[in-house]
C-alpha atoms as a PDB file:
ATOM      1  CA  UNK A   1    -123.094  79.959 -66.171  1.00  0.00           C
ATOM      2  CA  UNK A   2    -123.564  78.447 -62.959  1.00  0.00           C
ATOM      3  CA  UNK A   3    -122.850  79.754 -59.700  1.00  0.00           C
ATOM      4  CA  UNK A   4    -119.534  77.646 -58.787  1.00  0.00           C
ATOM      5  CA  UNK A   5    -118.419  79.056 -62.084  1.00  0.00           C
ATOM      6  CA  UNK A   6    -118.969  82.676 -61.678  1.00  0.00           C
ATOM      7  CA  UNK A   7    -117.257  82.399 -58.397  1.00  0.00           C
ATOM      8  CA  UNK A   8    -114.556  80.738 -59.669  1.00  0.00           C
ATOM      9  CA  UNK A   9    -114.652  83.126 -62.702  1.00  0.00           C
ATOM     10  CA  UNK A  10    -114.686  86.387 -59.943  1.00  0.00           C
ATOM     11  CA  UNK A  11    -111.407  84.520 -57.935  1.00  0.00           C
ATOM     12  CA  UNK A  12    -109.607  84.124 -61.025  1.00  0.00           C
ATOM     13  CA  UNK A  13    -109.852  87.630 -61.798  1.00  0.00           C
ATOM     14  CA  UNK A  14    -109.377  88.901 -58.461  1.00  0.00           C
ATOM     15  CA  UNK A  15    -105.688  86.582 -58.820  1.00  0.00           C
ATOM     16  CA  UNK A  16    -104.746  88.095 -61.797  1.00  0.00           C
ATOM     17  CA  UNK A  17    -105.784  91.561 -60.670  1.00  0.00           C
ATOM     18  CA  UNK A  18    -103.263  90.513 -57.425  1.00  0.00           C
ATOM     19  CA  UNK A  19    -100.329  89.336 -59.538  1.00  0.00           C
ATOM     20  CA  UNK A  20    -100.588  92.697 -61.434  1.00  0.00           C
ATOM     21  CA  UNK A  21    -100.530  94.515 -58.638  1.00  0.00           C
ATOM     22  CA  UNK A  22     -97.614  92.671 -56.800  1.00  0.00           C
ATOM     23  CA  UNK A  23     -95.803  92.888 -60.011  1.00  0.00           C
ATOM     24  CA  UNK A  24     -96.245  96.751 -60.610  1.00  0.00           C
ATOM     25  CA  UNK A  25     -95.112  96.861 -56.506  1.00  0.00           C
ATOM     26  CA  UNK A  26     -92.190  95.389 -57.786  1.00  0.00           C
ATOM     27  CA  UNK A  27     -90.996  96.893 -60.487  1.00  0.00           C
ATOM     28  CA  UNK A  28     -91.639 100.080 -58.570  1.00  0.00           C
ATOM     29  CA  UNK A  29     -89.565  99.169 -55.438  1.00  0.00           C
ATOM     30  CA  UNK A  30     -86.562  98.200 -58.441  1.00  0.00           C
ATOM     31  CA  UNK A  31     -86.889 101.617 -60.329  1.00  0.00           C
ATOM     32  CA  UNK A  32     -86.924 103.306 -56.971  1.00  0.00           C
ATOM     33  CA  UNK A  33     -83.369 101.003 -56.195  1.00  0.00           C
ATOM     34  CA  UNK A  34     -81.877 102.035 -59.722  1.00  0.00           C
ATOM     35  CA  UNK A  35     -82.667 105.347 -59.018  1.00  0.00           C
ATOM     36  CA  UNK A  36     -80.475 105.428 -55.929  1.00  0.00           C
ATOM     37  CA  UNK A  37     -76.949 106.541 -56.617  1.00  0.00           C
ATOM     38  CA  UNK A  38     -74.331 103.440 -56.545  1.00  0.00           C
ATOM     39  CA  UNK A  39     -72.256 104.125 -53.516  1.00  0.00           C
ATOM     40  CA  UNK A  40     -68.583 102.848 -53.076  1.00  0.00           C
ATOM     41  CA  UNK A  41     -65.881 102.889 -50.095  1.00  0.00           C
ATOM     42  CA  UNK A  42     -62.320 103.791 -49.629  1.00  0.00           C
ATOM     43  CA  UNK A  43     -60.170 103.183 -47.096  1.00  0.00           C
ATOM     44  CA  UNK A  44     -57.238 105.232 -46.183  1.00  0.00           C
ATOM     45  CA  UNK A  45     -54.955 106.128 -43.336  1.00  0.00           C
ATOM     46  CA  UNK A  46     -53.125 108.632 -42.687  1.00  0.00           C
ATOM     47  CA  UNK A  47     -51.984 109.836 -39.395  1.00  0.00           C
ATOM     48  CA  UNK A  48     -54.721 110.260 -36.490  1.00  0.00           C
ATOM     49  CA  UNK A  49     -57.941 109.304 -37.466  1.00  0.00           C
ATOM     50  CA  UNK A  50     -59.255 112.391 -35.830  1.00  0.00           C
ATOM     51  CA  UNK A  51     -57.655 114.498 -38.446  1.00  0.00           C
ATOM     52  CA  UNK A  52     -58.077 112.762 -41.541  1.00  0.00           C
ATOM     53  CA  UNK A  53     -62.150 112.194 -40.517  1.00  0.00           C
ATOM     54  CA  UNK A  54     -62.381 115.568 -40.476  1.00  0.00           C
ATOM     55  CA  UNK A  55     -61.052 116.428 -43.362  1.00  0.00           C
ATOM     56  CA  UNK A  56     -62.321 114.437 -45.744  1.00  0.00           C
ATOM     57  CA  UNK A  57     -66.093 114.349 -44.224  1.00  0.00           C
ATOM     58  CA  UNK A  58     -66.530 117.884 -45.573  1.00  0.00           C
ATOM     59  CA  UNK A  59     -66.173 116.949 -49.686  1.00  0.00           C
ATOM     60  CA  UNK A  60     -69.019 116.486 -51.674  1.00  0.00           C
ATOM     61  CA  UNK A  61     -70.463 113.709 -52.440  1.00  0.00           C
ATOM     62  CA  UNK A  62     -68.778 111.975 -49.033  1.00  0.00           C
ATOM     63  CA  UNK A  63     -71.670 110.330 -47.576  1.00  0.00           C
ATOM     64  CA  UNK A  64     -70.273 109.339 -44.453  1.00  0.00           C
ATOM     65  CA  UNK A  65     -66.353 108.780 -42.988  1.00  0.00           C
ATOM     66  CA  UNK A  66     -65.994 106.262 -39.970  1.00  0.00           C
ATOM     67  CA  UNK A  67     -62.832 106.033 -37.956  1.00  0.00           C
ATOM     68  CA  UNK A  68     -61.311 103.195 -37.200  1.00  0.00           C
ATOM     69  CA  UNK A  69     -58.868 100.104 -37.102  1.00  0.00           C
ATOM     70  CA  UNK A  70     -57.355  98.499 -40.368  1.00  0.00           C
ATOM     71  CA  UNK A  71     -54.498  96.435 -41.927  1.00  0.00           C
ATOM     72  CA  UNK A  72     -53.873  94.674 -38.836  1.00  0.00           C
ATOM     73  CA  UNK A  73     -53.727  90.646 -38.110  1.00  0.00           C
ATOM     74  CA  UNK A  74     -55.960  90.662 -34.564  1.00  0.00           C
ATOM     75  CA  UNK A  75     -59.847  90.918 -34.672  1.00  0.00           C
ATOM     76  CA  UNK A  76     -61.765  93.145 -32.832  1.00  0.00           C
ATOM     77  CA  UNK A  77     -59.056  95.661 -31.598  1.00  0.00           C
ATOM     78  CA  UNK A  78     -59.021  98.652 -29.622  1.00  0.00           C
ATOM     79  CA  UNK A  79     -57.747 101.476 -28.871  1.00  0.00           C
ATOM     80  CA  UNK A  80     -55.366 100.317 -26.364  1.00  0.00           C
ATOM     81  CA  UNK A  81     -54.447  97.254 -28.315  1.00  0.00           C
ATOM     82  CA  UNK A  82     -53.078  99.390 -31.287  1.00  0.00           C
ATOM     83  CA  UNK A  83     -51.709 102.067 -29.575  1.00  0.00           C
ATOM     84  CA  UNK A  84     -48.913  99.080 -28.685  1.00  0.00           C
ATOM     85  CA  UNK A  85     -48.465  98.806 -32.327  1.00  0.00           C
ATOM     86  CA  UNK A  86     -48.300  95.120 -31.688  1.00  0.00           C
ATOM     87  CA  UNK A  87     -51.846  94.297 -33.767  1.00  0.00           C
ATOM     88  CA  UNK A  88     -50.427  95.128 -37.149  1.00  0.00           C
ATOM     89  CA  UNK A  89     -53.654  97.766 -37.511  1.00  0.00           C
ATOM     90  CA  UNK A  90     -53.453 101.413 -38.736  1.00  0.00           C
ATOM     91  CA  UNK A  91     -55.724 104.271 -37.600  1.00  0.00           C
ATOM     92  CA  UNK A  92     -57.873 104.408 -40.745  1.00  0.00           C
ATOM     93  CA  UNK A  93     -61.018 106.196 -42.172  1.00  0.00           C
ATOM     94  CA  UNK A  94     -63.744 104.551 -44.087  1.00  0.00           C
ATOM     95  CA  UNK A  95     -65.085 106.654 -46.781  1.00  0.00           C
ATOM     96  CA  UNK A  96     -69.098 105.714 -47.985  1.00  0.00           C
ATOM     97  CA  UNK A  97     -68.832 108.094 -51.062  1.00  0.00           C
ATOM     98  CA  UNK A  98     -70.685 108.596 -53.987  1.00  0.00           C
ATOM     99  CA  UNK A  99     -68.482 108.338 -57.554  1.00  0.00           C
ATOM    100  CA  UNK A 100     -70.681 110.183 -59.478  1.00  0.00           C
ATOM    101  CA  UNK A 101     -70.017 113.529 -57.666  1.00  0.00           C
ATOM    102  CA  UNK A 102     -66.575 112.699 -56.504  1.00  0.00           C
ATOM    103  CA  UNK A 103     -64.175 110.361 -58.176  1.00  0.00           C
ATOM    104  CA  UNK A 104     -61.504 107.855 -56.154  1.00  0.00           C
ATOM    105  CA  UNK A 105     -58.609 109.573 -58.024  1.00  0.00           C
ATOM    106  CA  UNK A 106     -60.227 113.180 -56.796  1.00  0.00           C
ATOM    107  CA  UNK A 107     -60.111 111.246 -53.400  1.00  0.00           C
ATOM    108  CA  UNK A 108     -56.763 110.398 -53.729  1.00  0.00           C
ATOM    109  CA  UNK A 109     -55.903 114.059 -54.254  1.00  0.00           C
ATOM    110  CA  UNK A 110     -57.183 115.068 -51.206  1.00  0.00           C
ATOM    111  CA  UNK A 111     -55.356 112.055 -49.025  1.00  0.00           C
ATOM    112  CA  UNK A 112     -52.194 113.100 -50.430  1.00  0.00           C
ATOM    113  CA  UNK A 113     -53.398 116.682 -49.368  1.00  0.00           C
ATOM    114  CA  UNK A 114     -54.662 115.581 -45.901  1.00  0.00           C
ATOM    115  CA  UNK A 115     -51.144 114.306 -44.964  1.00  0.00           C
ATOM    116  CA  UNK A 116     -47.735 114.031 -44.892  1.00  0.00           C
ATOM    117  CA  UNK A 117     -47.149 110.641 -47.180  1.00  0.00           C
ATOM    118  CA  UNK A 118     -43.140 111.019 -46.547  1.00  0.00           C
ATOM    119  CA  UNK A 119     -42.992 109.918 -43.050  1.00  0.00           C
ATOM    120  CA  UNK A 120     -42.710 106.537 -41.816  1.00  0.00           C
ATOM    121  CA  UNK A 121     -44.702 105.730 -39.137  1.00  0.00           C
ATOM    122  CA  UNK A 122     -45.594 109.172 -37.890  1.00  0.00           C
ATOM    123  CA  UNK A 123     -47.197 112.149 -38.351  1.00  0.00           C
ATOM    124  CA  UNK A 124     -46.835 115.183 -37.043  1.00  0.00           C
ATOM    125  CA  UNK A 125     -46.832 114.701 -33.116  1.00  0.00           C
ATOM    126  CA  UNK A 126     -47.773 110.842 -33.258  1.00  0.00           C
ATOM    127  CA  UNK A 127     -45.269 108.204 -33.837  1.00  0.00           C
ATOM    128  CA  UNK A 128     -46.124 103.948 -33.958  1.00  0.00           C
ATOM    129  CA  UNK A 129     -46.854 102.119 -37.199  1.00  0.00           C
ATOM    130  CA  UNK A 130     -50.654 102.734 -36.445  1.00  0.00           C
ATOM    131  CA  UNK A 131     -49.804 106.214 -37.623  1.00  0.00           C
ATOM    132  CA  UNK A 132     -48.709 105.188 -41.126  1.00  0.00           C
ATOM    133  CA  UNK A 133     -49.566 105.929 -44.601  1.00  0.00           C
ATOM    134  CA  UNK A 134     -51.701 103.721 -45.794  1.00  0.00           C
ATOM    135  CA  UNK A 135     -54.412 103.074 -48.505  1.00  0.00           C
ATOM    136  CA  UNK A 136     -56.509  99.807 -48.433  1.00  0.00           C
ATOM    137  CA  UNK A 137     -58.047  99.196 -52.159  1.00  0.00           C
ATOM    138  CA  UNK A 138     -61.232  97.588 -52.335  1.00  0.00           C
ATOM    139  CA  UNK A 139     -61.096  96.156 -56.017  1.00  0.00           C
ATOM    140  CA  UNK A 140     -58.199  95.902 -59.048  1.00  0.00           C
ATOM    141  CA  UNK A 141     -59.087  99.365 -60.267  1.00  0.00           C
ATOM    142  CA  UNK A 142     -58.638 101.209 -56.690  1.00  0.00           C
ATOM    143  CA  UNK A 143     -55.331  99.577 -56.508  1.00  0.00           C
ATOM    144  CA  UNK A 144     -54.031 100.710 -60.098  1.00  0.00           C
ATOM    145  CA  UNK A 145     -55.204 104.382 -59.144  1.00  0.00           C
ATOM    146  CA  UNK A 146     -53.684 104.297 -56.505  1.00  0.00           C
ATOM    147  CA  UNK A 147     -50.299 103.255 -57.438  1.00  0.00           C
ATOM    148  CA  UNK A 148     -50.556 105.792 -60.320  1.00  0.00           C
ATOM    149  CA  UNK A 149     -51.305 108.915 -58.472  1.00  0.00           C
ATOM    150  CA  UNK A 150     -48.582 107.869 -55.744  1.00  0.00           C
ATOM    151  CA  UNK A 151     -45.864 107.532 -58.850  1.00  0.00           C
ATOM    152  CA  UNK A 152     -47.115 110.416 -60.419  1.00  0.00           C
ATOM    153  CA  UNK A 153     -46.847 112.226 -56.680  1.00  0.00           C
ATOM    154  CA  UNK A 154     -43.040 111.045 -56.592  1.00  0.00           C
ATOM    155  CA  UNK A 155     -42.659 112.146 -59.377  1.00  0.00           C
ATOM    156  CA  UNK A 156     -43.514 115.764 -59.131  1.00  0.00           C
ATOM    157  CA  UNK A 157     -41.130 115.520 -55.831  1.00  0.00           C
ATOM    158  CA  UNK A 158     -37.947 114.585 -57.693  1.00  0.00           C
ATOM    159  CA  UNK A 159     -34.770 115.076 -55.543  1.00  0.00           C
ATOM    160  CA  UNK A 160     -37.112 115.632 -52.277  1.00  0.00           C
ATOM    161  CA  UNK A 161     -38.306 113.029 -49.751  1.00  0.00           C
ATOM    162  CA  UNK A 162     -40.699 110.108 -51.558  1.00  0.00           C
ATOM    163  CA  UNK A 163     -44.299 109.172 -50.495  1.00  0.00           C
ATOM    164  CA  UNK A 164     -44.196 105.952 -48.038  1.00  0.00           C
ATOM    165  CA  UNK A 165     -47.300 104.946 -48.197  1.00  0.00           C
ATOM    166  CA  UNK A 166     -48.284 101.479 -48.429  1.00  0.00           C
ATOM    167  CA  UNK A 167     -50.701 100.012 -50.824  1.00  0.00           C
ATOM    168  CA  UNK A 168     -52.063  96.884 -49.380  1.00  0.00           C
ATOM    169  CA  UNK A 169     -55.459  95.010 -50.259  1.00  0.00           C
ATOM    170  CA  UNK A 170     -58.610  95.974 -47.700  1.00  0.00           C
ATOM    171  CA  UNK A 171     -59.465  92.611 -45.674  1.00  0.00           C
ATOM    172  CA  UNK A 172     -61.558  94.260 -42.433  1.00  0.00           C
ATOM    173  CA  UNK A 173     -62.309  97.177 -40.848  1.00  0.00           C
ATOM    174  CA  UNK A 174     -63.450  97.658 -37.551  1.00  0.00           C
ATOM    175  CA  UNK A 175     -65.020 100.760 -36.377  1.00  0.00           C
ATOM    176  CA  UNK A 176     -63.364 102.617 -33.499  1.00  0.00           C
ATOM    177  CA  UNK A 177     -64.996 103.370 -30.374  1.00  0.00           C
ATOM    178  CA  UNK A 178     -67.812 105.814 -29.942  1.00  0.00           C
ATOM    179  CA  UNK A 179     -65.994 108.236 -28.503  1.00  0.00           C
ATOM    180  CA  UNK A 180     -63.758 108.539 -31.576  1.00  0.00           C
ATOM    181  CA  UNK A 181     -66.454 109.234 -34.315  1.00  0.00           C
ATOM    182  CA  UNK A 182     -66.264 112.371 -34.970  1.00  0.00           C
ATOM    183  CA  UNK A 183     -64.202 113.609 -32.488  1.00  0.00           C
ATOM    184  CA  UNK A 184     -63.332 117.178 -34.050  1.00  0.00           C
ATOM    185  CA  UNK A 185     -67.013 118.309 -34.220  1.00  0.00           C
ATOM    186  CA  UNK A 186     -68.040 116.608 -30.671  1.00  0.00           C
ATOM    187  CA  UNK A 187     -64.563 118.539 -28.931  1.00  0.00           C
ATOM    188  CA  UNK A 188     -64.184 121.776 -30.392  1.00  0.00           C
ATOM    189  CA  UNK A 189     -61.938 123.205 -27.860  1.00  0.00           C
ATOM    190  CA  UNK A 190     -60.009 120.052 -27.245  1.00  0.00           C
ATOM    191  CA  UNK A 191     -56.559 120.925 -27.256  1.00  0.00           C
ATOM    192  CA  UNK A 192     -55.493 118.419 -29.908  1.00  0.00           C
ATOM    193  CA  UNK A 193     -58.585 119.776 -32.276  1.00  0.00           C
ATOM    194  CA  UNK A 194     -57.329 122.901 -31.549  1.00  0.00           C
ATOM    195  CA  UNK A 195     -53.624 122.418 -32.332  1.00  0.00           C
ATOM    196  CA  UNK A 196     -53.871 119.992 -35.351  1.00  0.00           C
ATOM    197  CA  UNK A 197     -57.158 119.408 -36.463  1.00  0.00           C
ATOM    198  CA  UNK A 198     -58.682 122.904 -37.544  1.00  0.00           C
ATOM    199  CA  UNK A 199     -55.762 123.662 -39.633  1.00  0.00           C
ATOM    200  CA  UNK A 200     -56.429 120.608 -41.873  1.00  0.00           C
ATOM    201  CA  UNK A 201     -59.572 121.852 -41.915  1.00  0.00           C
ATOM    202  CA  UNK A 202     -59.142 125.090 -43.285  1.00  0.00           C
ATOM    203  CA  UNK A 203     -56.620 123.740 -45.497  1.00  0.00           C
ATOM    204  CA  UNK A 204     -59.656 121.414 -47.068  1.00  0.00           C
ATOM    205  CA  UNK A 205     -61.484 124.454 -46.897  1.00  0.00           C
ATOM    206  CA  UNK A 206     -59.228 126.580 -48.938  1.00  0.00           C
ATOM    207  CA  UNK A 207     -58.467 123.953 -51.620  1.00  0.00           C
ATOM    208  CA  UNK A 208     -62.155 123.517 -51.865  1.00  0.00           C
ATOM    209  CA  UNK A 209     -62.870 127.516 -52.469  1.00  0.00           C
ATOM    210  CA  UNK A 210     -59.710 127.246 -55.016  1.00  0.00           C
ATOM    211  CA  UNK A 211     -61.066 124.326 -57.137  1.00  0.00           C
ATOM    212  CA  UNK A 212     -64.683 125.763 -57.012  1.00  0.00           C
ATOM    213  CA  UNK A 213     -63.462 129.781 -58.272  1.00  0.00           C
ATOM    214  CA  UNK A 214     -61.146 127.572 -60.768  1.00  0.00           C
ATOM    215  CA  UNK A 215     -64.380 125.448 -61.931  1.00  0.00           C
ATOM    216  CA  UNK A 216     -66.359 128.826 -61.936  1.00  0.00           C
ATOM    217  CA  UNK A 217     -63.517 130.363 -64.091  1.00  0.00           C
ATOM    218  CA  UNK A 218     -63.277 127.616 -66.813  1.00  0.00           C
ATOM    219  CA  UNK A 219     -67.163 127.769 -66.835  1.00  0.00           C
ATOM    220  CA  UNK A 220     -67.199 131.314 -67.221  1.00  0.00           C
ATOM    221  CA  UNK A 221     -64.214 130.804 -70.461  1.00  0.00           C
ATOM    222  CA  UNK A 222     -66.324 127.883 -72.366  1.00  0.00           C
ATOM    223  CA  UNK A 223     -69.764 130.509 -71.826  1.00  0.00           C
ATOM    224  CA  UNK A 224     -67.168 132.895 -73.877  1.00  0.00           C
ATOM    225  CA  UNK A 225     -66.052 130.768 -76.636  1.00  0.00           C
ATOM    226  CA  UNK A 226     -69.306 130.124 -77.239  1.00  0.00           C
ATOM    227  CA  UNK A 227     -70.611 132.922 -77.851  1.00  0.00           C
ATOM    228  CA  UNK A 228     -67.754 134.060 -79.963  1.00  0.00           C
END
């Protein structure tokens, strides 16, 4: 074999040894992807965005819950420009959750939970359409959940005051101003906080210590059975 050949012989080798390499980098950077848990949004409004972030923020499997500006027909808004109720935009949350440890229905549960869904443009002390109930679906199946668990909530209020909440498809969101995100833990003695916001939160709280001795409970019965 002559010496062009062995070198060429040695570079071929070294390519292949390269390719397998890059390949195995590859495949490992893809497994490590499809290992990563599929994350999905929801957006939902429901009175000050103050509130409602700091409610839901505490469920499991919530990976993050933004505040801000939806639903509305002006880019770019802010504060100010809603707050006329001119802009079409609600005050809205956007949920980054994971649906393997917390389904959208179990979300939906804890919106209608989070609010009062009978009031038209208001709730409690604040009053303007960018106070509404409102739940922006992100695909075909958020939008028939939705709709089911807000007939299914009318229903179970029969002769009383029904939900009012709109069910519109999500187009844009646009995050509020610093100063907004997450406004209950950042101003713990605010007033407002004070007033509105840590009695949502112990509500969430409760209902989470409820559903948890509940879960513990059922456990606890199915151990039982089969042992029997």
């Amino acid at each position: 074999m002559s010496t062009l050949q062995l070198i060429m012989g040695f570079g071929l080798a070294f390519s292949l040894a390269f390719a397998a390499d890059a390949a195995r980098g590859q495949e490992a950077k893809e497994g490590e992807k499809a290992g990563e848990p599929k994350l999905e949004e929801a957006t939902f409004g429901g009175g000050c965005f103050w509130c409602t972030e700091a409610f839901f923020e505490r469920l499991p499997g919530v990976k993050s819950v933004v505040s801000g500006y939806s639903g509305g027909n002006v880019p770019n808004p802010t504060y100010q420009m809603i707050g006329t109720g001119l802009t079409g935009h609600a005050e809205v949350i956007q949920i980054t959750y994971d649906p393997a440890v917390i389904s959208f229905d179990t979300l939906l549960d804890y919106f209608w939970a989070a609010h009062d869904p009978t009031t038209v443009d208001a709730q409690g002390p604040d009053y303007g359409p960018q106070y509404r109930s409102i739940i922006l679906y992100h695909s075909e199946e958020q939008r028939e959940a939705a709709q089911k668990s807000k007939d299914a909530l009318n229903a179970r209020r029969a002769g009383k005051s029904p939900a009012v909440t709109e069910i519109v498809p999500f187009e844009a969101f646009y995050p509020a101003e610093g100063h907004h995100q997450d406004f209950a833990r950042k101003n713990p003695g605010h007033p407002y906080v004070q007033t509105f916001v840590v009695p949502k939160v112990a509500k969430v709280k409760a209902k989470l210590k409820a559903e948890a001795a509940k879960k513990a409970k059922d456990d606890s019965a199915k151990e039982e059975a089969k042992s029997e």
